[in-house]
C-alpha atoms as a PDB file:
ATOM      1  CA  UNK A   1      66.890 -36.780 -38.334  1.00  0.00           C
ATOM      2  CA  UNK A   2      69.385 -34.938 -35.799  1.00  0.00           C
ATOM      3  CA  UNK A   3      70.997 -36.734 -32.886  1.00  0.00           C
ATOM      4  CA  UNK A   4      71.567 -34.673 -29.624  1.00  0.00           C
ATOM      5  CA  UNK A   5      74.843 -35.325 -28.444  1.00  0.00           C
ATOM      6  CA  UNK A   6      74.791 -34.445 -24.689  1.00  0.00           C
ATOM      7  CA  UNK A   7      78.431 -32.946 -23.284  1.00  0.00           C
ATOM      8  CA  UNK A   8      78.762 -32.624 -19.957  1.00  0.00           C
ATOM      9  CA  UNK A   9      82.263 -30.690 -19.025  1.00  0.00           C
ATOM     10  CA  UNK A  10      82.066 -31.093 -15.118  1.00  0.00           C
ATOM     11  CA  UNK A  11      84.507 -33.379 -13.437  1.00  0.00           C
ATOM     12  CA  UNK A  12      82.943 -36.144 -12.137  1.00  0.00           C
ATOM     13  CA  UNK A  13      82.591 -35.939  -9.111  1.00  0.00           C
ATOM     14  CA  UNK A  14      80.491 -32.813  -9.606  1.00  0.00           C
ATOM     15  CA  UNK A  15      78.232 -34.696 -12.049  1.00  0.00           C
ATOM     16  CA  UNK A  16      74.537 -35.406 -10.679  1.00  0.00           C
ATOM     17  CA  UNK A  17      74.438 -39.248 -11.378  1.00  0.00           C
ATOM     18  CA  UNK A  18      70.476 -39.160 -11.204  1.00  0.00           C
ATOM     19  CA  UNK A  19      67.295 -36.398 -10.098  1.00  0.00           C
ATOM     20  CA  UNK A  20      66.267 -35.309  -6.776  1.00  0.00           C
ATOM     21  CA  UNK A  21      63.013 -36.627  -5.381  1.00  0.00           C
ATOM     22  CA  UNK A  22      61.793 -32.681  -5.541  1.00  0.00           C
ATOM     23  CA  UNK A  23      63.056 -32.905  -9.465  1.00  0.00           C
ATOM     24  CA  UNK A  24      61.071 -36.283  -9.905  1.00  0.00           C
ATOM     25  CA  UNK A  25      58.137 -34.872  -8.054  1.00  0.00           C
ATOM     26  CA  UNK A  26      56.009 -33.447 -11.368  1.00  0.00           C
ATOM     27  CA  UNK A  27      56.465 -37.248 -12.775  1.00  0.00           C
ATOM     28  CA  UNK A  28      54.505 -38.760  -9.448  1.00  0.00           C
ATOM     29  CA  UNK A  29      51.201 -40.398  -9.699  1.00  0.00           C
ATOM     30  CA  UNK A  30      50.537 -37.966  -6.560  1.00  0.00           C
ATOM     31  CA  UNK A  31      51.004 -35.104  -8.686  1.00  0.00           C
ATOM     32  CA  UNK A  32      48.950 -36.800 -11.137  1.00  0.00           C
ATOM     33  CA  UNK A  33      46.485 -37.281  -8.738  1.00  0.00           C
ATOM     34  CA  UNK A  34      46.611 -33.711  -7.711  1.00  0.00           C
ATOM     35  CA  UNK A  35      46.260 -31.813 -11.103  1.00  0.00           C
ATOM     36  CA  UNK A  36      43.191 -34.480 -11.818  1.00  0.00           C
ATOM     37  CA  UNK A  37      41.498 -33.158  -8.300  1.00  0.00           C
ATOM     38  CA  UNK A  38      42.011 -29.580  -9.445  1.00  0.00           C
ATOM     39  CA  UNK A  39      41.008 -29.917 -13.291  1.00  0.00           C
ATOM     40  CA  UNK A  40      37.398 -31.870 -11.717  1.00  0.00           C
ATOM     41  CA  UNK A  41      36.863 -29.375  -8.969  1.00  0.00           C
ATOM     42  CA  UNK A  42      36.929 -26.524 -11.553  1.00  0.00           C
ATOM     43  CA  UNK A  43      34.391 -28.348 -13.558  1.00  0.00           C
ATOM     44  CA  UNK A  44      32.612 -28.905 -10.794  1.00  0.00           C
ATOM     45  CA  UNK A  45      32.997 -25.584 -10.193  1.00  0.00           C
ATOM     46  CA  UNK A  46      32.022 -23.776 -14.097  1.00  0.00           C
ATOM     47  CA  UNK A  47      29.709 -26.764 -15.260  1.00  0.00           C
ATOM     48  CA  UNK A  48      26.996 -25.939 -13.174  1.00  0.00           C
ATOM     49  CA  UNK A  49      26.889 -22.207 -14.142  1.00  0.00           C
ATOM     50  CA  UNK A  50      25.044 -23.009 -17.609  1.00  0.00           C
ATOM     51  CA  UNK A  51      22.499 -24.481 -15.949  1.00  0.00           C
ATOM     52  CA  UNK A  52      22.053 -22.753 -12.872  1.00  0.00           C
ATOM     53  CA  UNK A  53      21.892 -19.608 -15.387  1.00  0.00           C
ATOM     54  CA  UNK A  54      19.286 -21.408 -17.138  1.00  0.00           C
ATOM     55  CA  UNK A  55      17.261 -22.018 -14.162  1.00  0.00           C
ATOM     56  CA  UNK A  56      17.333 -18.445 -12.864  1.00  0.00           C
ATOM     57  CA  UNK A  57      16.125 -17.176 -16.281  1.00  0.00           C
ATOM     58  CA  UNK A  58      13.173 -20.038 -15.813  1.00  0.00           C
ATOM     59  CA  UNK A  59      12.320 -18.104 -12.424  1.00  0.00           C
ATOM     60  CA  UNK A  60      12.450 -14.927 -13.611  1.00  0.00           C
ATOM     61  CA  UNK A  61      10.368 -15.667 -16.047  1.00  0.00           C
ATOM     62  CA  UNK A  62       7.870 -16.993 -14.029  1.00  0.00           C
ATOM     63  CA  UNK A  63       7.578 -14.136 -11.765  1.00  0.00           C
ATOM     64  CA  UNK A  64       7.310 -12.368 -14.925  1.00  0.00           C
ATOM     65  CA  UNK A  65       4.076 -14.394 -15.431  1.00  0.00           C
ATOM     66  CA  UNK A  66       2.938 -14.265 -11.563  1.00  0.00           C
ATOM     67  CA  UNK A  67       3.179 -10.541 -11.281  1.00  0.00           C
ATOM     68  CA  UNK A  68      -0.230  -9.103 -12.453  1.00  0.00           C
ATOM     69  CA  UNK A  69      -1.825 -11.894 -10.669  1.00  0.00           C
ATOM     70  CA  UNK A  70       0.059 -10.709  -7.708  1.00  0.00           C
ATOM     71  CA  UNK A  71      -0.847  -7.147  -8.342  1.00  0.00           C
ATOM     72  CA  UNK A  72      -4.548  -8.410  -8.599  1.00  0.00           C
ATOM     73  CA  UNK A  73      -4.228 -10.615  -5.491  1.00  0.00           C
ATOM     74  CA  UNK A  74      -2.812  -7.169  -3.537  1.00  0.00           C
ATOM     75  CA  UNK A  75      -6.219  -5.706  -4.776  1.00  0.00           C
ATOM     76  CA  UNK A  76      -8.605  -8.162  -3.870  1.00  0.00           C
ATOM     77  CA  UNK A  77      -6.809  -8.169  -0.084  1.00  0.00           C
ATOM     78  CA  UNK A  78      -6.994  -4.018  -0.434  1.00  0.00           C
ATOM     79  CA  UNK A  79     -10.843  -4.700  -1.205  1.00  0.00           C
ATOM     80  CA  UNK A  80     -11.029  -7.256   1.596  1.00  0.00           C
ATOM     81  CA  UNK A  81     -10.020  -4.631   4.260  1.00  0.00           C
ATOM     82  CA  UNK A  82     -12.439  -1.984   2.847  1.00  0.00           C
ATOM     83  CA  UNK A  83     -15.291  -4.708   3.517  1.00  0.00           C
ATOM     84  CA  UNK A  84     -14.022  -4.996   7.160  1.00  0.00           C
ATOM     85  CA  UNK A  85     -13.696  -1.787   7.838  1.00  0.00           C
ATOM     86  CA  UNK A  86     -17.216  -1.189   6.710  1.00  0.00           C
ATOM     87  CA  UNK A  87     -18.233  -3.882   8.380  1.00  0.00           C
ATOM     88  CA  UNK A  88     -16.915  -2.635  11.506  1.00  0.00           C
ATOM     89  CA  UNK A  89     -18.545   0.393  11.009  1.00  0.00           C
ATOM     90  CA  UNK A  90     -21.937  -0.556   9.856  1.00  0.00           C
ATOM     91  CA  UNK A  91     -21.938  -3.211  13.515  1.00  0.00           C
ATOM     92  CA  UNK A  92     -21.119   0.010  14.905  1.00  0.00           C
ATOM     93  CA  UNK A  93     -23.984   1.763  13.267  1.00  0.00           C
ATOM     94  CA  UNK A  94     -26.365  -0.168  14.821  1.00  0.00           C
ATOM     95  CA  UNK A  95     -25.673   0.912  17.943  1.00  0.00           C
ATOM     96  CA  UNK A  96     -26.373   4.504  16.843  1.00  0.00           C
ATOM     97  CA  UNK A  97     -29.201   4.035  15.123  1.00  0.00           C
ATOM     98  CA  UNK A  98     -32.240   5.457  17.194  1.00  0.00           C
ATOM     99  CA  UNK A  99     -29.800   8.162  18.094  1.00  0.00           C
ATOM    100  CA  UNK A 100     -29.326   9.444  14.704  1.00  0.00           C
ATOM    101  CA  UNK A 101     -33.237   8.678  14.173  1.00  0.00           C
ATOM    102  CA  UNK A 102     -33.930  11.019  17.057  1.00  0.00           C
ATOM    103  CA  UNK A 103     -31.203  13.826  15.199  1.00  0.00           C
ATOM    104  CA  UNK A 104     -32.870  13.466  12.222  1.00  0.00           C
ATOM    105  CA  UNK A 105     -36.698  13.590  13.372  1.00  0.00           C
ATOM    106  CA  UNK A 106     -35.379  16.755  15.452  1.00  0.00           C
ATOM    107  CA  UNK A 107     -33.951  18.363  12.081  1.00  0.00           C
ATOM    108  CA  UNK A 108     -37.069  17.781  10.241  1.00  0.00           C
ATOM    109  CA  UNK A 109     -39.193  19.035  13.294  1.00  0.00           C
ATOM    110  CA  UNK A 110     -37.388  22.247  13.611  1.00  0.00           C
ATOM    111  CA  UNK A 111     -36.801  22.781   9.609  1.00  0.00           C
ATOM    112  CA  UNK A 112     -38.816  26.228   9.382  1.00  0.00           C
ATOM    113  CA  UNK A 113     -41.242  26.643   6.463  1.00  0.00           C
ATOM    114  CA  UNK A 114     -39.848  28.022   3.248  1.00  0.00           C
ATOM    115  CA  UNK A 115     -36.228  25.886   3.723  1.00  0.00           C
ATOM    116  CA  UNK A 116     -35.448  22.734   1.940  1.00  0.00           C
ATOM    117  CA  UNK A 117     -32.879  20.532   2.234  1.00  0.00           C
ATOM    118  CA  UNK A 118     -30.648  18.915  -0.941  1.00  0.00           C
ATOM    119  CA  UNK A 119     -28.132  17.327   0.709  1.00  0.00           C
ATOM    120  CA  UNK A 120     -27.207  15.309   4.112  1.00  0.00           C
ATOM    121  CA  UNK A 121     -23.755  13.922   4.810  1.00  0.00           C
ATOM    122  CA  UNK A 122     -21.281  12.646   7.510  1.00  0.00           C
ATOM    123  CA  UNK A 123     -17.742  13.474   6.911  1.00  0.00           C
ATOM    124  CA  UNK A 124     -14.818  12.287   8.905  1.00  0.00           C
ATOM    125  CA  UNK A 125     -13.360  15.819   8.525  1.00  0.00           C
ATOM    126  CA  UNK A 126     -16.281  18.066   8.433  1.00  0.00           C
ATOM    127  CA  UNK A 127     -19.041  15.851  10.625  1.00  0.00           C
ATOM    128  CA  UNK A 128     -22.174  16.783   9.963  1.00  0.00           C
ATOM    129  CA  UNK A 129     -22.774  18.985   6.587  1.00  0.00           C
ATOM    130  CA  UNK A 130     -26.411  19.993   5.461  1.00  0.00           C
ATOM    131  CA  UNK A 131     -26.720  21.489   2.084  1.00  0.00           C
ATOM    132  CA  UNK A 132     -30.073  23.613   1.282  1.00  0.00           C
ATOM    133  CA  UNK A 133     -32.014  26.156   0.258  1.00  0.00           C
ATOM    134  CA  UNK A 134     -34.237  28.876   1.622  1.00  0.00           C
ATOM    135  CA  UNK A 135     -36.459  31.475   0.651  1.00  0.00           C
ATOM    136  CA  UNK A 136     -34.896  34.141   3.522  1.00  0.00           C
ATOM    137  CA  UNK A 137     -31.410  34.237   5.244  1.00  0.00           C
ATOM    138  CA  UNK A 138     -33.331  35.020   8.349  1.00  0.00           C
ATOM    139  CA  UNK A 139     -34.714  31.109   8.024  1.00  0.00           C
ATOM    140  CA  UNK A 140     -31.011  29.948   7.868  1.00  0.00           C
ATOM    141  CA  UNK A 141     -30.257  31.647  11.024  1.00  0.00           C
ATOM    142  CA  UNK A 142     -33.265  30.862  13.166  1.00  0.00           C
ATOM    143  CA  UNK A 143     -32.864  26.959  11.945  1.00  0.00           C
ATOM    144  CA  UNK A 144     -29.339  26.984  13.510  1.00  0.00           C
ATOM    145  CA  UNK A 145     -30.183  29.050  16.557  1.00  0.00           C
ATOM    146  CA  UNK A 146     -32.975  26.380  17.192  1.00  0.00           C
ATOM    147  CA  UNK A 147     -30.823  23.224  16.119  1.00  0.00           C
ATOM    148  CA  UNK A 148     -27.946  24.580  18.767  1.00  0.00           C
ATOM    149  CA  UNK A 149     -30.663  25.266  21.624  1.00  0.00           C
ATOM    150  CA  UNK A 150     -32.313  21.762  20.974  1.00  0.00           C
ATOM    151  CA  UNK A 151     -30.458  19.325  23.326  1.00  0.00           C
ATOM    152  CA  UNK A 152     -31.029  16.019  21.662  1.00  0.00           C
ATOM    153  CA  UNK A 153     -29.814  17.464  18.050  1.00  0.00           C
ATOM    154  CA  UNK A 154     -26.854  19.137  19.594  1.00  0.00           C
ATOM    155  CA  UNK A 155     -25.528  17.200  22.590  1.00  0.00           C
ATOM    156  CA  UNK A 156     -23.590  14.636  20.060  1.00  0.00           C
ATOM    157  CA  UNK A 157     -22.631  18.027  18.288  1.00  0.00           C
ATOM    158  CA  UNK A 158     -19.786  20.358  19.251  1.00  0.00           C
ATOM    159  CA  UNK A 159     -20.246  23.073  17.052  1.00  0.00           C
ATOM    160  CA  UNK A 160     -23.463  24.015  14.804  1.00  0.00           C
ATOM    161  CA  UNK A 161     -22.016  26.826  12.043  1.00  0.00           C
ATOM    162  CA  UNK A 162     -22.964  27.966   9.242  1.00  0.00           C
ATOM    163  CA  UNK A 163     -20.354  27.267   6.508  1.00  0.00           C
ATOM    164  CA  UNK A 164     -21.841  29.071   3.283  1.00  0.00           C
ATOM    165  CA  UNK A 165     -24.308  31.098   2.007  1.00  0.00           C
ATOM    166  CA  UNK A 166     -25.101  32.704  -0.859  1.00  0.00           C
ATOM    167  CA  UNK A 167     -28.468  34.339  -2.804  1.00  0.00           C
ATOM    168  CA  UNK A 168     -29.480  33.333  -5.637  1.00  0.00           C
ATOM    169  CA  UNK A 169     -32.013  34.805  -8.369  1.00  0.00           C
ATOM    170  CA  UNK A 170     -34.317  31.507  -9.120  1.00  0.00           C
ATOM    171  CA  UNK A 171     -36.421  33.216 -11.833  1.00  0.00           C
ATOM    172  CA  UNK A 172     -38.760  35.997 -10.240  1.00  0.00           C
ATOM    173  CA  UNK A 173     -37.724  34.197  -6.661  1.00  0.00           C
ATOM    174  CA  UNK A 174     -34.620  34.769  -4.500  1.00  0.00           C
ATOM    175  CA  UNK A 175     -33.287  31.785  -2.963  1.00  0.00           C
ATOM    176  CA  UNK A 176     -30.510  31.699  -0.803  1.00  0.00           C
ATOM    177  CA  UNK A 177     -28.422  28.570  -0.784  1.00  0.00           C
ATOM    178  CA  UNK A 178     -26.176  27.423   2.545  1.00  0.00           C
ATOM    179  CA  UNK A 179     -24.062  24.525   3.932  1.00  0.00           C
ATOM    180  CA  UNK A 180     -24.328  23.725   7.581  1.00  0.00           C
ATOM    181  CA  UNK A 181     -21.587  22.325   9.317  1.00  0.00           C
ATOM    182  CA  UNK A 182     -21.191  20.720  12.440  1.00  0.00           C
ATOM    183  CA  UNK A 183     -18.240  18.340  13.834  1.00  0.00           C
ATOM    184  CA  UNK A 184     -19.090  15.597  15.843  1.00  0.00           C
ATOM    185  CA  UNK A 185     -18.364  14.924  19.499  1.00  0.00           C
ATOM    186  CA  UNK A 186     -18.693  11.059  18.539  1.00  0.00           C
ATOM    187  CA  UNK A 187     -16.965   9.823  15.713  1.00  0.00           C
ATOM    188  CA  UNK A 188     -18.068  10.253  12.222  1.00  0.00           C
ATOM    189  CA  UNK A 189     -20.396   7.325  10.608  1.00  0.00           C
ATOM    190  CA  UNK A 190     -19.777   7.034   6.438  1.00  0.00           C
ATOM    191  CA  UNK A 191     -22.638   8.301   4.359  1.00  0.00           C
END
């Protein structure tokens, strides 16, 4: 085992006899104190990481789970508002409802012979659109002339138009086929 001989060459007055209280500082329970604070505030600080880690992967994973129930949810409240609306519009429907009698007991009463009708619809866009057939364009046209001049079937209406037509060969019979259009001063009830 070496010795360490320690040779100091100053003169003595020069010599330090002990350390400075800045020198001694690092060997202070204070300093102790210090570097014990700052080691538990970065555990406090990294420890919790792990588990907060942990926890968001538990969340994630349970709105993993949640979203097609969501998704479903979002669908029922879609459906919900559909029933409203046609709610809405069927209380609304009501009101209307001898009026659109009348329309319709005036279409059938002025319907000349030899036309038939295959479809009846209200459209939001379009109004009112009859689909039919006839055995003479001249039917077509006299059916419109008389549904325009008739003031209960055309005061809710602002336009009565022909939107198609077309003949047909049905066998030895020609039929001509046409769409009726009319938009609707009041607005349109859903089929």
């Amino acid at each position: 085992m070496a010795t360490m001989l320690r040779v100091n060459l100053l003169p003595e007055t020069a010599r330090k006899t002990s350390l400075s209280h800045v020198e001694q500082l690092h060997r202070t329970p204070l300093m102790w104190l210090a570097g014990t604070l700052m080691v538990l505030v970065l555990l406090l600080v990294w420890v919790p990481i792990p588990f907060r880690n942990a926890e968001l992967k538990r969340l994630n994973d349970q709105i993993e789970v949640l979203q097609p129930k969501m998704a479903a949810v979002q669908q029922i409240q879609r459906f919900l508002q559909q029933l409203r609306t046609q709610e809405e519009v069927f209380r609304g429907m009501g009101k209307d409802q001898s009026l659109w009698a009348k329309r319709l007991n005036t279409l059938s009463r002025l319907t000349p012979d030899g036309v038939w009708f295959t479809e009846l619809s209200l459209d939001d866009l379009k109004g009112l659109v009859i689909q039919g057939s006839a055995l003479e364009q001249l039917s077509v046209t006299r059916l419109v002339q008389d549904l325009k001049a008739d003031l209960d079937f055309s005061a809710g209406m602002k336009e009565i138009q022909i939107e198609s037509i077309k003949s047909m060969q049905d066998g030895e019979v020609e039929v001509v086929q046409f769409t009726l259009a009319s938009s609707l001063k009041e607005p349109a009830r859903p089929r």
